[in-house]
Protein backbone atom coordinates (compact mmCIF):
# COMPACT_ATOMS: atom_id res chain seq x y z
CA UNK A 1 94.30 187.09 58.84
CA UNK A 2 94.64 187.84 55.26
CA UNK A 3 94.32 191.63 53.82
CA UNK A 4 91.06 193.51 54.21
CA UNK A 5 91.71 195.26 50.44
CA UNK A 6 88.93 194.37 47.87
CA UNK A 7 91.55 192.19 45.62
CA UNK A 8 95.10 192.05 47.24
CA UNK A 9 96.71 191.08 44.03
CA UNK A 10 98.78 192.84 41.07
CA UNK A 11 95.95 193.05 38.71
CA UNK A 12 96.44 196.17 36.13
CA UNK A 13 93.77 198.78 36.44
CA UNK A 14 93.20 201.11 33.48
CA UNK A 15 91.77 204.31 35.15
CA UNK A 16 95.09 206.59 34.68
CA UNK A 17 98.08 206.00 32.82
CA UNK A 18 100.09 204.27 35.51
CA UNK A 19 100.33 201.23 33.64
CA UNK A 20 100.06 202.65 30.53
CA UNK A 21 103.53 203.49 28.18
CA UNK A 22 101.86 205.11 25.01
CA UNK A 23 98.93 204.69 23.33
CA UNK A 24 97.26 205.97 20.35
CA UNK A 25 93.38 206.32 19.35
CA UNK A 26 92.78 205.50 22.55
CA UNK A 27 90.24 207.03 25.11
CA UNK A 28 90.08 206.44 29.38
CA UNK A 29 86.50 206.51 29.88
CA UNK A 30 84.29 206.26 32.67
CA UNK A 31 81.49 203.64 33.10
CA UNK A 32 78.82 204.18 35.48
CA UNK A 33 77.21 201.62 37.08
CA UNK A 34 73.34 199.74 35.81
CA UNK A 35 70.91 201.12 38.60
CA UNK A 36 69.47 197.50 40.00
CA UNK A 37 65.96 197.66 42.30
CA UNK A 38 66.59 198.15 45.94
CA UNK A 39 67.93 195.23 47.44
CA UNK A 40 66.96 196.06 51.16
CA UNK A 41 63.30 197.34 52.66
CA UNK A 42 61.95 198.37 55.75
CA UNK A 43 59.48 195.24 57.35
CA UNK A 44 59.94 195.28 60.55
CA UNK A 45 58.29 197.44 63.03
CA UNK A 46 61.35 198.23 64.45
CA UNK A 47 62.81 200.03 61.41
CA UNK A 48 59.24 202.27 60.91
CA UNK A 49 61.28 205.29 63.40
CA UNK A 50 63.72 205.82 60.36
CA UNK A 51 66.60 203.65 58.39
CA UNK A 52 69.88 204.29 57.19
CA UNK A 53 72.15 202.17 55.54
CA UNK A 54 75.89 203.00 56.00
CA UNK A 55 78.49 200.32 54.99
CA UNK A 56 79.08 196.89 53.40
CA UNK A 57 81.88 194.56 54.90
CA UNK A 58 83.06 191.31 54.42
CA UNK A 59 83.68 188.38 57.04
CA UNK A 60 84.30 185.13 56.42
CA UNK A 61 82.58 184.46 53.19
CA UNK A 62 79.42 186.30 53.77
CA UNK A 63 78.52 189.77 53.12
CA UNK A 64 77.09 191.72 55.93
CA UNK A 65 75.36 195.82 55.43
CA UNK A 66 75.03 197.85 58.66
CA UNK A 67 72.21 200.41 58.93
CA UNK A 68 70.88 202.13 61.75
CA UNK A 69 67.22 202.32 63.05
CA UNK A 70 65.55 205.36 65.34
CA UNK A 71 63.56 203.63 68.06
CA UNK A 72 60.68 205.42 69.12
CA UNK A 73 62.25 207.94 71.73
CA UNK A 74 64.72 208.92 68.82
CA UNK A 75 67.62 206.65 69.93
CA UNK A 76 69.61 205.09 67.35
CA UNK A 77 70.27 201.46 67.43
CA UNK A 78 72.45 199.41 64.91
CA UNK A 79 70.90 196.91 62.51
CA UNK A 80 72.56 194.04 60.34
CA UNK A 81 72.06 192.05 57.25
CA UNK A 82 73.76 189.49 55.86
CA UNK A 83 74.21 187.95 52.33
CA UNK A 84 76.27 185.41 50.60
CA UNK A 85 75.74 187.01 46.58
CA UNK A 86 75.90 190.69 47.84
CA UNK A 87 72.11 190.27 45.79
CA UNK A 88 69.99 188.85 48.02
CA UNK A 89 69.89 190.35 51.67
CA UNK A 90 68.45 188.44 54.89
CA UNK A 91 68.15 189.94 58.27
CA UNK A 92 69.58 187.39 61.16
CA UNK A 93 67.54 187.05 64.19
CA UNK A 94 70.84 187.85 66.46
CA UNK A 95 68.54 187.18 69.86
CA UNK A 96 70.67 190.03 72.09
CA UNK A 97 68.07 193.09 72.16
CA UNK A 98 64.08 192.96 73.11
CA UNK A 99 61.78 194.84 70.91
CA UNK A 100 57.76 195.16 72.20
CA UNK A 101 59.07 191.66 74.22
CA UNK A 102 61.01 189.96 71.46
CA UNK A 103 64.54 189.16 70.73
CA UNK A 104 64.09 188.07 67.60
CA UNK A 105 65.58 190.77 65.52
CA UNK A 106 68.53 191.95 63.81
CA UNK A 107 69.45 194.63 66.45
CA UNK A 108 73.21 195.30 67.63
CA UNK A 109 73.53 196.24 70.84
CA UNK A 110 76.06 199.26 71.06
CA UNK A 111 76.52 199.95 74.72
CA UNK A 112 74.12 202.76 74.88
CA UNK A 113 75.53 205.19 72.72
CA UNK A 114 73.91 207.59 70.10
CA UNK A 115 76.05 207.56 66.82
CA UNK A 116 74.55 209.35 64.33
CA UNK A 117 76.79 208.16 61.51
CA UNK A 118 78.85 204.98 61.51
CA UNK A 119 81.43 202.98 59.51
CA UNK A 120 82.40 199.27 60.58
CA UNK A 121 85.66 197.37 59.08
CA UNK A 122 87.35 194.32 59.59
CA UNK A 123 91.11 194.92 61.26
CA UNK A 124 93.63 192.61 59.87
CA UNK A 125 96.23 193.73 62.61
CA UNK A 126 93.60 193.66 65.55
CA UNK A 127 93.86 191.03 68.40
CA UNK A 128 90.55 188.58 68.69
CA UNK A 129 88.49 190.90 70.97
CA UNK A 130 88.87 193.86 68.76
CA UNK A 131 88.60 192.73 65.77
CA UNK A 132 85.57 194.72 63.91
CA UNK A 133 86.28 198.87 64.42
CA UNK A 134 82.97 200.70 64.22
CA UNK A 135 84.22 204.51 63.78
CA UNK A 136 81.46 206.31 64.94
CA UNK A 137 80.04 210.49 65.47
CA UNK A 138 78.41 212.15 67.44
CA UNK A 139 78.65 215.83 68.63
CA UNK A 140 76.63 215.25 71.97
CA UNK A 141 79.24 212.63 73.00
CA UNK A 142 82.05 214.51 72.10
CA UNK A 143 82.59 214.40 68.17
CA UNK A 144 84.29 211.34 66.49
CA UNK A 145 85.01 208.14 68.65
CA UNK A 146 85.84 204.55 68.45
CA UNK A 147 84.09 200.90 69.41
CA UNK A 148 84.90 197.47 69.11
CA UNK A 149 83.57 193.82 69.17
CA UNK A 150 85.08 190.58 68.47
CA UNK A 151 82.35 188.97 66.11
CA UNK A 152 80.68 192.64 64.95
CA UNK A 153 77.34 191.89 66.61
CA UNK A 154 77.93 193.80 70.09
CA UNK A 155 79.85 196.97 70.12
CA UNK A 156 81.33 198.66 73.27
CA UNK A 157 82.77 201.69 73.57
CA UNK A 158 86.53 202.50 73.76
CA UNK A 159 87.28 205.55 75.91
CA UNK A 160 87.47 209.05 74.95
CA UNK A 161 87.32 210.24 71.57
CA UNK A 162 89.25 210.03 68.78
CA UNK A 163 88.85 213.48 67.56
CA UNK A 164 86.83 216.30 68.84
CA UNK A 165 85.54 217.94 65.98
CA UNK A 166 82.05 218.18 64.29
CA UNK A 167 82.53 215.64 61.43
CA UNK A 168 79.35 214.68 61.02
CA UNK A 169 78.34 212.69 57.89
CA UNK A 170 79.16 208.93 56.79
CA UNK A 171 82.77 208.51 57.36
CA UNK A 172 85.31 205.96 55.40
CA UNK A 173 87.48 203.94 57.56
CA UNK A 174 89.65 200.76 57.26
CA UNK A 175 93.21 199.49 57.78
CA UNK A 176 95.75 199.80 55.45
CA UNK A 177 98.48 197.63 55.33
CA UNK A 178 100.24 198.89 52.32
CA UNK A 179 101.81 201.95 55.19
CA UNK A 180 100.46 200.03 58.58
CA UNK A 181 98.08 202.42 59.44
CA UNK A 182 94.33 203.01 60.14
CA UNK A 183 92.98 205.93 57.60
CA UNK A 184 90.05 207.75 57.81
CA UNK A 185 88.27 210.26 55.73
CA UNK A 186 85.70 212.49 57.00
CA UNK A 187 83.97 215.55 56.41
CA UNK A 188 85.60 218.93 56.23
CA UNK A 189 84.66 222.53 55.57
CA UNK A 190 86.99 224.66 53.71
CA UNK A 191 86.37 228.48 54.84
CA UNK A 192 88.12 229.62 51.53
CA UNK A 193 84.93 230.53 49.59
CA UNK A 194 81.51 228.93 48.58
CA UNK A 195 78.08 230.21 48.59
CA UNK A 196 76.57 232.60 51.09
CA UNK A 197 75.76 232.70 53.82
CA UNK A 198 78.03 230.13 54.82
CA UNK A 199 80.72 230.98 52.45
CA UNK A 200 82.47 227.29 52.64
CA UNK A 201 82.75 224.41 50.80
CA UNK A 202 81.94 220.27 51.77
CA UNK A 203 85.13 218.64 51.67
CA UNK A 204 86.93 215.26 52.27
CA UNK A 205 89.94 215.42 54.39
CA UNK A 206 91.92 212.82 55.79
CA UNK A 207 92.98 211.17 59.35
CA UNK A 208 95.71 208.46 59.86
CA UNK A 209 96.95 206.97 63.11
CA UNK A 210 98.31 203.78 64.33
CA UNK A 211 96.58 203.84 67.46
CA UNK A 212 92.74 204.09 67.54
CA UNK A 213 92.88 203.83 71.18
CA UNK A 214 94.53 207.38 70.86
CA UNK A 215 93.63 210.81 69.87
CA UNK A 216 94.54 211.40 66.43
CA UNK A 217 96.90 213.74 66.19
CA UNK A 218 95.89 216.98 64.01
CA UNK A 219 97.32 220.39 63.39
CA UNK A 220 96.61 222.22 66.38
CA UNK A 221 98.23 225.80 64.93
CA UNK A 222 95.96 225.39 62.27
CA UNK A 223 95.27 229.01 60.52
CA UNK A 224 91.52 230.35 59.94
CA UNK A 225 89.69 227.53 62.17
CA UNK A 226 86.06 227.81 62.86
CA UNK A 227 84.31 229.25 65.70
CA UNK A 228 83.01 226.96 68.25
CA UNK A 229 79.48 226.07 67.04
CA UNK A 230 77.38 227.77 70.04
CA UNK A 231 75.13 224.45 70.32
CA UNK A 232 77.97 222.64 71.43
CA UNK A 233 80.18 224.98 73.69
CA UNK A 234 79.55 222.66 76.76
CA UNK A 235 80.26 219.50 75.20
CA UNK A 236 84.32 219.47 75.83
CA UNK A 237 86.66 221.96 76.77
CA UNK A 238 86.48 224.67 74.33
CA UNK A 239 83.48 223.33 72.55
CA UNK A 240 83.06 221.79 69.21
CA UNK A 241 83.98 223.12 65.63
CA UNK A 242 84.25 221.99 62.26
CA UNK A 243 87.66 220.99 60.33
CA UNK A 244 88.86 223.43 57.82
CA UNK A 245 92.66 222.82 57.95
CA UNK A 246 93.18 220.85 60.63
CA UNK A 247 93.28 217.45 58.34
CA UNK A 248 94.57 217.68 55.44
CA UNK A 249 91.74 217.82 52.32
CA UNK A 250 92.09 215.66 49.90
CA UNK A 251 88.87 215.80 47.91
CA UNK A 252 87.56 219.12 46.69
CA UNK A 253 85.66 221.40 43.90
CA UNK A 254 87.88 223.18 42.11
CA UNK A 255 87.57 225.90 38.97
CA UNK A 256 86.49 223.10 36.76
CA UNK A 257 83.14 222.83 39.19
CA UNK A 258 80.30 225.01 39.61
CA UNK A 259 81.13 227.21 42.47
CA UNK A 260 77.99 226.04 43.92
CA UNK A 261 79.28 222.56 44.55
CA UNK A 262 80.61 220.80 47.47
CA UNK A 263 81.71 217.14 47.57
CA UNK A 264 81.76 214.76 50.76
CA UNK A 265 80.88 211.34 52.38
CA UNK A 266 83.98 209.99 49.77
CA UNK A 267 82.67 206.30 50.28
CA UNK A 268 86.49 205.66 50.27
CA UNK A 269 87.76 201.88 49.31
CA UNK A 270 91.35 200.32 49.39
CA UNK A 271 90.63 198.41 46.01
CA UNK A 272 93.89 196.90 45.37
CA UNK A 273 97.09 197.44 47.22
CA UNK A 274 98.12 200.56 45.45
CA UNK A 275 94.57 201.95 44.42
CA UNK A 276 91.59 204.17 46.11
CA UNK A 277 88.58 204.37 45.09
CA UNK A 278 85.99 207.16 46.12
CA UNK A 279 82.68 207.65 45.48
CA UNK A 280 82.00 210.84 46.97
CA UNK A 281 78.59 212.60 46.59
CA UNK A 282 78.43 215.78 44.80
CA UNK A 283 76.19 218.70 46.52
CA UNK A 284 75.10 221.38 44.18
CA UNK A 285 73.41 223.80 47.16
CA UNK A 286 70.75 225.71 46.62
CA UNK A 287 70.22 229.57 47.90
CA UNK A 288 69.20 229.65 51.53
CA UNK A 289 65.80 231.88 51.97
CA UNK A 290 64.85 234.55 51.15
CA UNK A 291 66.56 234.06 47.82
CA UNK A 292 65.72 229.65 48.20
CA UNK A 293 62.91 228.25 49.62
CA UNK A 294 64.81 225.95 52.11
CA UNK A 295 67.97 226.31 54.34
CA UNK A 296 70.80 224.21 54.00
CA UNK A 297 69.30 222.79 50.67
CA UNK A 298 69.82 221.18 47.45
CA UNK A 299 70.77 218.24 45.54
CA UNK A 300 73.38 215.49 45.52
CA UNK A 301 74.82 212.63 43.01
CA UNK A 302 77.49 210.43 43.40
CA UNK A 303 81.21 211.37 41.54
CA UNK A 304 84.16 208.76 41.07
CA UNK A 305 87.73 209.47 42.48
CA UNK A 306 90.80 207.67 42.38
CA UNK A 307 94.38 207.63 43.94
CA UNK A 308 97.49 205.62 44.15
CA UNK A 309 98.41 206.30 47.49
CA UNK A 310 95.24 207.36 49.13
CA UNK A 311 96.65 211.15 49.71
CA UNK A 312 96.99 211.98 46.30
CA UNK A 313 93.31 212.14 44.87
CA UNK A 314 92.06 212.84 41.06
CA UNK A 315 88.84 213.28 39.24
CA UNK A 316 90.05 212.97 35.85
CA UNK A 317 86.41 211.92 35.15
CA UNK A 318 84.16 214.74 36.36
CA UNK A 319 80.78 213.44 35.03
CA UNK A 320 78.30 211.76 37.21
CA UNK A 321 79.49 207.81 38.22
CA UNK A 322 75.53 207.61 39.62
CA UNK A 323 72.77 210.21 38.05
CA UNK A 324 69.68 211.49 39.73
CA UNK A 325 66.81 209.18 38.71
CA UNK A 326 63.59 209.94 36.34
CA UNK A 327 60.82 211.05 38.19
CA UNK A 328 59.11 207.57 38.91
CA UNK A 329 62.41 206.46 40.18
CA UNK A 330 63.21 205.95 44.32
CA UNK A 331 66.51 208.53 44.25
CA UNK A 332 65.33 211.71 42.41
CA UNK A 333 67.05 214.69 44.16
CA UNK A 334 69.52 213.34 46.30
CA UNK A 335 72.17 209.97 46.46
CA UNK A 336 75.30 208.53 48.65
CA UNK A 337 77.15 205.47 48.35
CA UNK A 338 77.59 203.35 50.89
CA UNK A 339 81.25 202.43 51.86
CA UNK A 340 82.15 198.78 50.57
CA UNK A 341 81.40 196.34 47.46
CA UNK A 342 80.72 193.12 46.86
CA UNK A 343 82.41 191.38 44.16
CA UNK A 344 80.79 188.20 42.90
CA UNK A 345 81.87 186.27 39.77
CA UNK A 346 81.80 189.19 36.71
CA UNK A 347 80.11 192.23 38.68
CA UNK A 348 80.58 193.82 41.12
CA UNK A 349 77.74 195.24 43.39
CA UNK A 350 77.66 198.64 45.34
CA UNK A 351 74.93 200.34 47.36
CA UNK A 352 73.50 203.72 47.88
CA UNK A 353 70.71 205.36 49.65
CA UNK A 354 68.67 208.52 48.24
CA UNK A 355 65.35 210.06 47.85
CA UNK A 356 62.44 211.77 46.40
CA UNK A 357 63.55 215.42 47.92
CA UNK A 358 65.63 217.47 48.22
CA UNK A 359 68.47 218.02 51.25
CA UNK A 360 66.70 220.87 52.97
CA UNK A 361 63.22 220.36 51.66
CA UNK A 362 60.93 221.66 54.57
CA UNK A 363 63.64 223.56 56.78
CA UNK A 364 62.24 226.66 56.41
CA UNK A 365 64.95 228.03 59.48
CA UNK A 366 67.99 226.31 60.96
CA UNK A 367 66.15 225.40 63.63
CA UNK A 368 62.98 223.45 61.65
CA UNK A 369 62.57 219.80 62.68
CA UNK A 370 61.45 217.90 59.59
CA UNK A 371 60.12 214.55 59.84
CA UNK A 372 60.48 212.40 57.44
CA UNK A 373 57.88 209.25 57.30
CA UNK A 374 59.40 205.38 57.10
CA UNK A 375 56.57 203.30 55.79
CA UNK A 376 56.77 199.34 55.59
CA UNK A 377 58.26 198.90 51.99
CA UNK A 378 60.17 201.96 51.82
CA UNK A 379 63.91 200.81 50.49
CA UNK A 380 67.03 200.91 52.83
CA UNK A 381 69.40 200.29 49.95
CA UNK A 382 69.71 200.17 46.37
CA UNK A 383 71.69 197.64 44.27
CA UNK A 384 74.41 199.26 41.72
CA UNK A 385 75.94 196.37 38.92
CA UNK A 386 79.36 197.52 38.11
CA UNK A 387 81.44 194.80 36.12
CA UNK A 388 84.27 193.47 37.86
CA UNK A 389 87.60 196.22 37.63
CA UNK A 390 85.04 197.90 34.98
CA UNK A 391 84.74 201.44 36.68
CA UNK A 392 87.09 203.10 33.61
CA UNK A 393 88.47 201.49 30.64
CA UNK A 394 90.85 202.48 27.93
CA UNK A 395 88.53 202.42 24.47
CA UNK A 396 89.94 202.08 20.92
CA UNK A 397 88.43 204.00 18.09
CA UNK A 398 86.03 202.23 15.92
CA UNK A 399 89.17 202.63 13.23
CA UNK A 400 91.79 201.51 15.75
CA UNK A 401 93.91 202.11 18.31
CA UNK A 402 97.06 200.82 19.75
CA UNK A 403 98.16 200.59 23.54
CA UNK A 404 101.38 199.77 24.98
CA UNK A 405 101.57 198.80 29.00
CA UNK A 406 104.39 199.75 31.15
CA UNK A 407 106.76 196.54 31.62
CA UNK A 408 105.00 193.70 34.23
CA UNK A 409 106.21 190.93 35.81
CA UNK A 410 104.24 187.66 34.45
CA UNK A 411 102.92 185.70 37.39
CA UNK A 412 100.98 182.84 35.95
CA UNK A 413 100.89 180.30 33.49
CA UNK A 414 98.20 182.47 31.21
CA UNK A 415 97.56 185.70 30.75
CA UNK A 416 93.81 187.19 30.94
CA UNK A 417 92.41 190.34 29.86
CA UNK A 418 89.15 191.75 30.73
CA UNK A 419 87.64 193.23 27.72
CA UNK A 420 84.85 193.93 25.51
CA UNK A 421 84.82 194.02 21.66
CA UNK A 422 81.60 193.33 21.23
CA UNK A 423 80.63 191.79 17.64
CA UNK A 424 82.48 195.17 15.80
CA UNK A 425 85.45 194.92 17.58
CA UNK A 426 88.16 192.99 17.40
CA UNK A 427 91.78 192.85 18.31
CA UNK A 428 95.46 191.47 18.39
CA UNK A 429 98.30 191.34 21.06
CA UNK A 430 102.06 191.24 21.49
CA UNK A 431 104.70 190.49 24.52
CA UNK A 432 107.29 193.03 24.36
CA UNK A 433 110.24 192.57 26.28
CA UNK A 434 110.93 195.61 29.02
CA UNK A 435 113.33 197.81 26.82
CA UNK A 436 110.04 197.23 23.82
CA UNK A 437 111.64 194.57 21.70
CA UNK A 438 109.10 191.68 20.35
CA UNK A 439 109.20 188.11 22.48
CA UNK A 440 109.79 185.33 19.53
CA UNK A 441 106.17 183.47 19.56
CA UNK A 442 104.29 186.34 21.44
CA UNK A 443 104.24 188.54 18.18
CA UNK A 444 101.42 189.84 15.94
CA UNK A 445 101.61 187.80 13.90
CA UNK A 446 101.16 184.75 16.28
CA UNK A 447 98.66 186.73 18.13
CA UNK A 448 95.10 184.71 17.22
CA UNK A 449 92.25 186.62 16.95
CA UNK A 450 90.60 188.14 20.39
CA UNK A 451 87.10 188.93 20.16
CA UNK A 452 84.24 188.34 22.94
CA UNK A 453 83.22 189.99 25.95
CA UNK A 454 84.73 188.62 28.89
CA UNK A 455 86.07 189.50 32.55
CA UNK A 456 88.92 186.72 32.19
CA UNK A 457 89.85 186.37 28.60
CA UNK A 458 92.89 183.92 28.12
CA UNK A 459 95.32 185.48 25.46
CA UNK A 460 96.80 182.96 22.84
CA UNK A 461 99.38 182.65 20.13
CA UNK A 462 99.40 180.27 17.82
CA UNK A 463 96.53 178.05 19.47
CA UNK A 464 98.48 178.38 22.40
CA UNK A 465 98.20 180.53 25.68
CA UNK A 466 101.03 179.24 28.07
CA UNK A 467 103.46 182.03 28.99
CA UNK A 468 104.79 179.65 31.78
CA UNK A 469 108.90 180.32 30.50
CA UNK A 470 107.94 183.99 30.82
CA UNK A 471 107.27 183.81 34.50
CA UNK A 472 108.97 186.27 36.67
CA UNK A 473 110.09 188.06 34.03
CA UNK A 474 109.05 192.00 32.80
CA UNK A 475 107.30 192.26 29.67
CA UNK A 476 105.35 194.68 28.22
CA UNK A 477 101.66 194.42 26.38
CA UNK A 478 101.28 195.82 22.65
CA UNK A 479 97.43 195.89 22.38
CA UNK A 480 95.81 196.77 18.50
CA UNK A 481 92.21 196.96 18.64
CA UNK A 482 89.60 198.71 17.07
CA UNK A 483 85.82 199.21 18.75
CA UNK A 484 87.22 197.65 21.93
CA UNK A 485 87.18 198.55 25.51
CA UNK A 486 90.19 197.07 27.86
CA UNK A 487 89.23 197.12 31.63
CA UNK A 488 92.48 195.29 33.21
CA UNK A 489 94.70 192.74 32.42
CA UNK A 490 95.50 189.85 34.97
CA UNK A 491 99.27 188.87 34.89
């Protein structure tokens, strides 16, 4: 079974200077997504106790998004649907649980448990009857555990718990096969300052194991953990807490953030073999009453992360990816991604779920039960366009700019760029070799002129674009451009 990483290939990314030698006139920039409608409503009458959408996975050429319903008695139940253009959604009648004396629905059946967030992936490693991993939390059965099915349309539980901590929120999970290991980021709490009266901050810290049939190991020495949260003393032995430094964080605000702020569900992908990508949601928390109206309130938007190794994390980019809607809009106050994309042809789609109020709007105490109304109609998910590898190019003045890559090894017959000059722009290219000296018939000079808009934009010299006698060797790419904006280049 092939990879489960977005594109498993040794495409170029622009979003740090990895690739990137010099470069003059020259910007990184980030480029948010265009909002599309929602993609995904509630119409059944089994989805009218509550939705939420969680994760987008791939299998076999068609697209699949996981959400959960609330039957009527509160219990959660796992709900599927499937698409082929990651545009247009259908709900399968799967046939395995009744509803007011039908089958025909789109209901998982998960073995009786109560997950109250939930993240399914594909394993690449995984024999037949495990192959789908849904990583799921809940602190009434014990904190965070594991389940498995061999076609990802019946789960059953795999025994004990994988850790037994309060981690609730959407977690990120898949395999990674760049170190052989599972990875998971959840939600932690770092005790080190934030605003009252919790003084702590959301975070994103970070599990990995090789066994999800084990505990995962943690430090157990830990210094300042949490007290055991008194609703859940009983649960295991010594109760359940949250994770300051137990996991390692690897996503948090820093000086450069309002100390307000707190960022978690990271919506964590392994985009290409050596890059993350996160799309964790920013909460900017309001005071809790008397000083607020609400407790435990405020409003979230979605940031962009990156990382090379999946430890190592940056926001070089700390404007919004996704920003609150206008007031007519479905997502006003508050916004997460889901995990997972789909690319299709030259965009890529993602997902999130939001609202019209705030987090805490209504909780008056800790202990206030809001209810929030699902009415046939209301969305489940909402479409995001990204273009393909387009989350952050390098931009060239509208004077000019030059760009020099690291050395490459060529791998095909042509190479393609994926860039934008629009009509203003326009721009020239060179093959270097790797010590920086010009390739005879790659120069400047042969370079013909490059100027379109274009995810897969064929590079030529002289009328011609075959690089075929460069293969396997390392050259290097001397970009000049003015009013242009390089996403990746395709070697």
């Amino acid at each position: 079974m092939r990879s489960r990483v977005v594109f498993d290939d040794n495409r170029l990314l622009f979003f740090d200077y990895e690739h990137i030698e010099s470069s003059e006139d020259v910007t990184l920039r980030l480029n948010p997504p265009v909002k599309k409608e929602p993609c995904l409503f509630v119409d059944r009458d089994w989805e009218l106790g509550g939705v939420r959408a969680h994760c987008v996975i791939e299998w076999q050429g068609e697209f699949r998004m996981y959400y959960k319903v609330a039957m009527a008695d509160g219990s959660p139940l796992l709900a599927v649907a499937i698409s082929r253009d990651g545009i247009t959604w259908e709900k399968p009648e799967l046939g395995s649980i009744e509803f007011n004396g039908s089958k025909a629905n789109n209901l998982i059946p998960i073995n009786g448990c109560k997950p109250n967030e939930v993240c399914v992936f594909v394993d690449p490693v995984a024999d037949e009857e495990h192959r789908f991993k849904l990583i799921c939390h809940n602190q009434a059965e014990g904190g965070l555990y594991l389940m498995t099915s061999r076609d990802g349309l019946a789960f059953k539980r795999a025994p004990g718990n994988l850790l037994q901590f309060i981690c609730d929120n959407n977690n990120s999970s898949f395999y990674d096969p760049r170190i052989g290991k599972y990875v998971i980021y959840l939600r932690g709490w770092d005790r080190s300052g934030g605003p009252p009266p919790v003084h702590a901050r959301r975070t994103v810290v970070r599990a990995e194991t090789d066994d999800l049939f084990k505990p995962i190991p943690y430090d157990e020495n830990a210094p300042d953990p949490w007290h055991v949260s008194p609703k859940w003393t009983d649960i295991v032995d010594g109760g359940l807490r949250r994770i300051n430094k137990e996991l390692p964080t690897v996503l948090a605000c820093d000086e450069l953030d309002p100390p307000e702020g707190g960022l978690y569900q990271a919506a964590a992908v392994q985009y290409l073999p050596n890059a993350y990508l996160a799309f964790p949601s920013f909460y900017y928390s309001y005071p809790f009453p008397p000083e607020g109206k609400f407790v435990n309130d405020g409003v979230l938007d979605i940031q962009f992360a990156f990382s090379r190794d999946g430890i190592r994390w940056r926001r070089d980019f700390r404007e919004s990816y996704v920003r609150l809607d206008l007031p007519d809009g479905y997502c006003t106050k508050q916004m997460h991604m889901l995990t997972g994309m789909v690319p299709q042809g030259h965009i890529i789609s993602q997902y999130r779920v939001g609202g019209r109020r705030t987090h805490g709007e209504g909780r008056v105490t800790k202990d206030t039960k809001v209810e929030h109304k699902t009415t046939m109609g209301s969305p489940i998910a909402h479409r995001l366009e990204q273009r393909l590898d387009g989350f952050v190019s390098a931009d060239s003045s509208y004077t000019g700019g030059t760009l020099i890559t690291k050395p490459f090894q060529v791998r095909s017959n042509t190479i393609r760029l994926n860039i934008d000059t629009s009509a203003s722009g326009v721009a020239r290219a060179a093959l270097l070799d790797e010590f920086g000296r010009p390739i005879p018939g790659y120069t400047l000079d042969d370079s013909d002129r490059i100027q379109g808009n274009d995810t897969q934009y064929v590079l030529t010299w002289s009328g011609s674009a075959d690089v075929s006698k460069l293969i396997g060797k390392r050259v290097r790419l001397l970009f000049n451009s003015r009013n242009t904006r390089l996403f990746a280049l395709y070697p």
